[in-house]
PDB file of N, CA and C in Angstrom:
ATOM      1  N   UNK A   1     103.454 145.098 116.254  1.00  0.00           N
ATOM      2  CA  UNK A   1     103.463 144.599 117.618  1.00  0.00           C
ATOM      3  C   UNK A   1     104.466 143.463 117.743  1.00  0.00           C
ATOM      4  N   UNK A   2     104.832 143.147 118.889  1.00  0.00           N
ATOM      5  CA  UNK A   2     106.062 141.990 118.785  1.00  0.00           C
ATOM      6  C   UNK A   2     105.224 140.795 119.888  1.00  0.00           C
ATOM      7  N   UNK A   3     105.709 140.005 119.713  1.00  0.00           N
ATOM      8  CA  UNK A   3     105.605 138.689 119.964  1.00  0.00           C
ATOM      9  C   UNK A   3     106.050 138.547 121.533  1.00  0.00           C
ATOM     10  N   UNK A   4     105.000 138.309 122.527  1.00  0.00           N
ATOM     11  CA  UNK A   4     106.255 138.427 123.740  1.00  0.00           C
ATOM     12  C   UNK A   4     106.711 137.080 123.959  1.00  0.00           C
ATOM     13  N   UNK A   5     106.535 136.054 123.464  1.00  0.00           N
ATOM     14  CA  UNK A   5     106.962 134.901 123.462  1.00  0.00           C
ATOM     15  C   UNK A   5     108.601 134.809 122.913  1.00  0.00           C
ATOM     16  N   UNK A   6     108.851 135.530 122.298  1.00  0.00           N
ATOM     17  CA  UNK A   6     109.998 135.768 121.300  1.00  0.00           C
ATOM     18  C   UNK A   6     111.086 136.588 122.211  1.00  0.00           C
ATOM     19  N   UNK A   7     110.327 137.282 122.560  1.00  0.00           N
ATOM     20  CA  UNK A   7     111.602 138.225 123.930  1.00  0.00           C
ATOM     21  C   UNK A   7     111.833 138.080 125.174  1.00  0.00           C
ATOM     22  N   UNK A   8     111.122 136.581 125.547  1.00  0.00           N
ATOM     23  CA  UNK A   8     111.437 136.036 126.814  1.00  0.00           C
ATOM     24  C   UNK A   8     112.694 135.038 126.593  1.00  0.00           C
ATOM     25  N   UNK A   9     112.333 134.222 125.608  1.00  0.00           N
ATOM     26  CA  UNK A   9     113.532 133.026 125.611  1.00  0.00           C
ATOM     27  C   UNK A   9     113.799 133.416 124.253  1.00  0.00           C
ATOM     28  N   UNK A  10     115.360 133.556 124.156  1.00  0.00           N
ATOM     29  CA  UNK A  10     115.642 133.487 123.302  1.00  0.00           C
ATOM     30  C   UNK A  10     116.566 131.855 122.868  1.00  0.00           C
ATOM     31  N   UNK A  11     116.712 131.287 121.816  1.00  0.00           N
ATOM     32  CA  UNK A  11     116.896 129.603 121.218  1.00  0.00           C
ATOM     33  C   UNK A  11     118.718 130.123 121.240  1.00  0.00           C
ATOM     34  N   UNK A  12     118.876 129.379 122.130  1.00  0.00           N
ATOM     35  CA  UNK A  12     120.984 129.373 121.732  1.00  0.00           C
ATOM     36  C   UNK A  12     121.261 129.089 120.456  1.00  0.00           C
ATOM     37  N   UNK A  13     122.404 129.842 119.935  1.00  0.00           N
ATOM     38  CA  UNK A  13     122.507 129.296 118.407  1.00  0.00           C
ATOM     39  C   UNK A  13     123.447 127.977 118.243  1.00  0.00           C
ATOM     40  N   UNK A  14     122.979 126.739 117.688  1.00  0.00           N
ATOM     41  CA  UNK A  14     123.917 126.273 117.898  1.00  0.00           C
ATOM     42  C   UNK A  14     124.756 125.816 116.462  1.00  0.00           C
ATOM     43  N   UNK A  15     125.881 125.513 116.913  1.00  0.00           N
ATOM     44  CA  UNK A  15     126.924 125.338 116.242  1.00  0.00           C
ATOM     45  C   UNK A  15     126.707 124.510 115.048  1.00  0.00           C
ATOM     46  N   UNK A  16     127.492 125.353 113.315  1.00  0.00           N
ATOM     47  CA  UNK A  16     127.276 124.293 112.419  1.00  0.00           C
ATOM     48  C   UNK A  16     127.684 123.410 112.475  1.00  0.00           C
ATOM     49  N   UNK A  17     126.949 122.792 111.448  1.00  0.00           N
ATOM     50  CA  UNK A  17     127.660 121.011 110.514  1.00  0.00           C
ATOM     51  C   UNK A  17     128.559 121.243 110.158  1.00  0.00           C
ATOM     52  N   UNK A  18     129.293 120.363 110.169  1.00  0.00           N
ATOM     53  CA  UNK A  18     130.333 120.325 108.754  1.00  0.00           C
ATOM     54  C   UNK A  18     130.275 120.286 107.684  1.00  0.00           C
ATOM     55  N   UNK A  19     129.395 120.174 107.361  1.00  0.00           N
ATOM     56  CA  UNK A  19     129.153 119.904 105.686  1.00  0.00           C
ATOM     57  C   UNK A  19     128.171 121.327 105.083  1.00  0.00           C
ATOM     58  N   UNK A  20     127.929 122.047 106.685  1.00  0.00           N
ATOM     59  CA  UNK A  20     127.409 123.338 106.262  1.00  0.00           C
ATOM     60  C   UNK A  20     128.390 124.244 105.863  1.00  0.00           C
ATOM     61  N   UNK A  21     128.011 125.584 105.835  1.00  0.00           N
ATOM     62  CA  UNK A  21     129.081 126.539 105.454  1.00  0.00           C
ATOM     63  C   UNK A  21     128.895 128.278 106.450  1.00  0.00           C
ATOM     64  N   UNK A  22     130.081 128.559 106.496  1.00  0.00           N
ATOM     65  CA  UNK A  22     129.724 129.844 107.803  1.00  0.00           C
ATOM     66  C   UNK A  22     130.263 130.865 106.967  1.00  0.00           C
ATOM     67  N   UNK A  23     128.996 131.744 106.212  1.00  0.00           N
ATOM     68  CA  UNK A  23     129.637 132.708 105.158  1.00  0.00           C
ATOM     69  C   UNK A  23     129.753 131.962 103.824  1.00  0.00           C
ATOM     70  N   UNK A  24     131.180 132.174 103.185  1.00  0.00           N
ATOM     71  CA  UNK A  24     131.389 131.391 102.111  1.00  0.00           C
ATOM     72  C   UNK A  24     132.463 130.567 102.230  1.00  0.00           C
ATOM     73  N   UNK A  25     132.869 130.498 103.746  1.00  0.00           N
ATOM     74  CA  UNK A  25     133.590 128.952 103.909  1.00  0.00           C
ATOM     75  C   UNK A  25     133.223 127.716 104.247  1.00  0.00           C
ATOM     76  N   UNK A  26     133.448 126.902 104.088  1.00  0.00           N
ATOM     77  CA  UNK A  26     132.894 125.503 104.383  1.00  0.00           C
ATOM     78  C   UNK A  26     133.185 125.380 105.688  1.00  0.00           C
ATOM     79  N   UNK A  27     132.703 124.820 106.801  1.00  0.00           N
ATOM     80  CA  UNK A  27     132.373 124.826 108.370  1.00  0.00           C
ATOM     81  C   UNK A  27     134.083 123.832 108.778  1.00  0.00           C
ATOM     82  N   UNK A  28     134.049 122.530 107.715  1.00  0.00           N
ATOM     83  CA  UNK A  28     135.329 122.177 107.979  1.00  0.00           C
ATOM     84  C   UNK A  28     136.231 122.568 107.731  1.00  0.00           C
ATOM     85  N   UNK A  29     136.740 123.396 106.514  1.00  0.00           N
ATOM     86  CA  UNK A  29     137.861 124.286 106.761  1.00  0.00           C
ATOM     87  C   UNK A  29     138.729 125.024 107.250  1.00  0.00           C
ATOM     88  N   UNK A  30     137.067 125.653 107.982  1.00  0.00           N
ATOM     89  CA  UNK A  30     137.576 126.893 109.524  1.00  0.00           C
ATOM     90  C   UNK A  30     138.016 125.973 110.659  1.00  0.00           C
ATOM     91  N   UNK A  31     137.433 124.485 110.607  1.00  0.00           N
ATOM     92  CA  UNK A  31     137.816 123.667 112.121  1.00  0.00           C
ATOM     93  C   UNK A  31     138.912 122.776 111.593  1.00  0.00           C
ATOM     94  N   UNK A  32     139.749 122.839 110.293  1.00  0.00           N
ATOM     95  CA  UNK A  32     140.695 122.736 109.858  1.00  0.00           C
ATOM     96  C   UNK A  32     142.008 123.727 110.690  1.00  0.00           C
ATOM     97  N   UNK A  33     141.389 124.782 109.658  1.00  0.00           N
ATOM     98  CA  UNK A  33     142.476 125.705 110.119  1.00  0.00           C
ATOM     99  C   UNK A  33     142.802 126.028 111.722  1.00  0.00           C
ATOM    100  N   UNK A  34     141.386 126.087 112.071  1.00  0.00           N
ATOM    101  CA  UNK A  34     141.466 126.037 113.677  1.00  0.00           C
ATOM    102  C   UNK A  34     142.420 125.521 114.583  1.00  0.00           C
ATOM    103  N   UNK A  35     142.684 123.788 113.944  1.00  0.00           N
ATOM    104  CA  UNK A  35     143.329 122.957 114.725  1.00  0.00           C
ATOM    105  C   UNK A  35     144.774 123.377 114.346  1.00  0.00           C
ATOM    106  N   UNK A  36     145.115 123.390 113.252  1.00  0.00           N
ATOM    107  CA  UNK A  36     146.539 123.684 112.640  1.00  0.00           C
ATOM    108  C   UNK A  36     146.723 125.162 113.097  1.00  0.00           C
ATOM    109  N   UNK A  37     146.245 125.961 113.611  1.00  0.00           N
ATOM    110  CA  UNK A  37     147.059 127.094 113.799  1.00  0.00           C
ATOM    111  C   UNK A  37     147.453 127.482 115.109  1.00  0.00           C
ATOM    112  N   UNK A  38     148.640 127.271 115.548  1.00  0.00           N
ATOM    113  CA  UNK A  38     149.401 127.374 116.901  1.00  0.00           C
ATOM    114  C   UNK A  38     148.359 128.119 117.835  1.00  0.00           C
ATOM    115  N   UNK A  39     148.390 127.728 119.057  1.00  0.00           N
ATOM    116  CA  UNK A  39     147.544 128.699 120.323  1.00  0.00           C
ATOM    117  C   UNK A  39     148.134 130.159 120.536  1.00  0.00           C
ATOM    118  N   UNK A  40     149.114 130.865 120.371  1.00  0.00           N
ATOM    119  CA  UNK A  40     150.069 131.591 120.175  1.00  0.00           C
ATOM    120  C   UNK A  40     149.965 133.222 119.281  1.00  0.00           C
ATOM    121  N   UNK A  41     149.146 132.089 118.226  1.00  0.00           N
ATOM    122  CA  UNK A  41     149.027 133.136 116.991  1.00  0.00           C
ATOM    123  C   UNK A  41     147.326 133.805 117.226  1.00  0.00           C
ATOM    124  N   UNK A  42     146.924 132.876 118.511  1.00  0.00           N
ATOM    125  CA  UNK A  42     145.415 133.026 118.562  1.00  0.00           C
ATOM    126  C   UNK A  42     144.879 133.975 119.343  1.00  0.00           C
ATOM    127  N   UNK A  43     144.436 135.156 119.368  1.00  0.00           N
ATOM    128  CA  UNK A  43     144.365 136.314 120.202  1.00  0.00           C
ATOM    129  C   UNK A  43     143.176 136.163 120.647  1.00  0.00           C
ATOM    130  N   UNK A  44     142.638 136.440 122.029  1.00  0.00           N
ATOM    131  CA  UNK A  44     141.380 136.322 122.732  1.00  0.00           C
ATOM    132  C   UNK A  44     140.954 137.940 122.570  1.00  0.00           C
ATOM    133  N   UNK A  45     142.309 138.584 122.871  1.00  0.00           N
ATOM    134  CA  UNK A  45     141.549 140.350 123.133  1.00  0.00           C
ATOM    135  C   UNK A  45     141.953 140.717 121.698  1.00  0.00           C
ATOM    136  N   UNK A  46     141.557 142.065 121.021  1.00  0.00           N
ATOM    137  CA  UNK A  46     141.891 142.574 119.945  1.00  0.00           C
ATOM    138  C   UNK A  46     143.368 143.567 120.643  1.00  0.00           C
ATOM    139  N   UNK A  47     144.003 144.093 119.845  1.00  0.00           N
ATOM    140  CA  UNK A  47     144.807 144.789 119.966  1.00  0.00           C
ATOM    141  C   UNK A  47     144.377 146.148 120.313  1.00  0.00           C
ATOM    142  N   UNK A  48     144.475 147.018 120.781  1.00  0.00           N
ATOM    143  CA  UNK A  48     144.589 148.214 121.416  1.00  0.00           C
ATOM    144  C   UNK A  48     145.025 149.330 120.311  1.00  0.00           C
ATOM    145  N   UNK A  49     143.356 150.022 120.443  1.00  0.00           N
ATOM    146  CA  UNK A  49     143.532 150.995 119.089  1.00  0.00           C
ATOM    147  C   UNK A  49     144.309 152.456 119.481  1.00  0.00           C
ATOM    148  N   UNK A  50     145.402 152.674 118.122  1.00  0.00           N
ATOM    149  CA  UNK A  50     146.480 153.892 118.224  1.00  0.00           C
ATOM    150  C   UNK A  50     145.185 155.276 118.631  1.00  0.00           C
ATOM    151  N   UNK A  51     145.780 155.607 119.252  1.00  0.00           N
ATOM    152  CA  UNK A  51     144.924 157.639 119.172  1.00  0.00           C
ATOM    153  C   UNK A  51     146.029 158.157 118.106  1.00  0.00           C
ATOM    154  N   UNK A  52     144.732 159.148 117.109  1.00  0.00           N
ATOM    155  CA  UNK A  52     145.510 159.750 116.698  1.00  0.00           C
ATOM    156  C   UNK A  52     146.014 160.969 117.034  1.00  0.00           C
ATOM    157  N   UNK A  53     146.900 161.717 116.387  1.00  0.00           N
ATOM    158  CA  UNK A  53     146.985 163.185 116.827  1.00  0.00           C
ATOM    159  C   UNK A  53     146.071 163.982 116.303  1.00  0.00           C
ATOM    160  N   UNK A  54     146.310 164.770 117.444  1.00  0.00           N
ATOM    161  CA  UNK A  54     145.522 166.008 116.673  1.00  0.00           C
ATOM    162  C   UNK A  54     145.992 167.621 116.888  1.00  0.00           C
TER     163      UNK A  54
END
C-alpha cells in the first residue's frame, strides 16, 4: 500500500554542499568547472538525433 502523504507533497531536492559529492565528483569541482567554462560551450538543448537509413 503507499503512503498518501508521500504523493501529495513531494520535498524539493535541494542543492549539495560543497564538501559533499554528486556521484564520484566532489560538489566543488563541478561549480569549479562550471564557472570556468565559457557560456558558449554550454548547451541548454541536446543536439538533434541523425535518422538512420534504412
Amino acid at each position: 500500500m503507499t503512503d498518501p502523504k508521500k504523493t501529495v507533497s513531494q520535498p524539493q531536492k535541494e542543492e549539495p554542499a560543497l564538501w559533499e559529492s554528486y556521484g564520484s565528483f566532489p560538489v566543488w569541482l563541478l561549480k569549479l568547472i562550471n564557472a570556468l567554462t565559457p557560456s558558449f560551450l554550454i548547451s541548454k538543448s541536446p543536439a538533434p538525433k541523425r535518422k538512420l537509413p534504412q
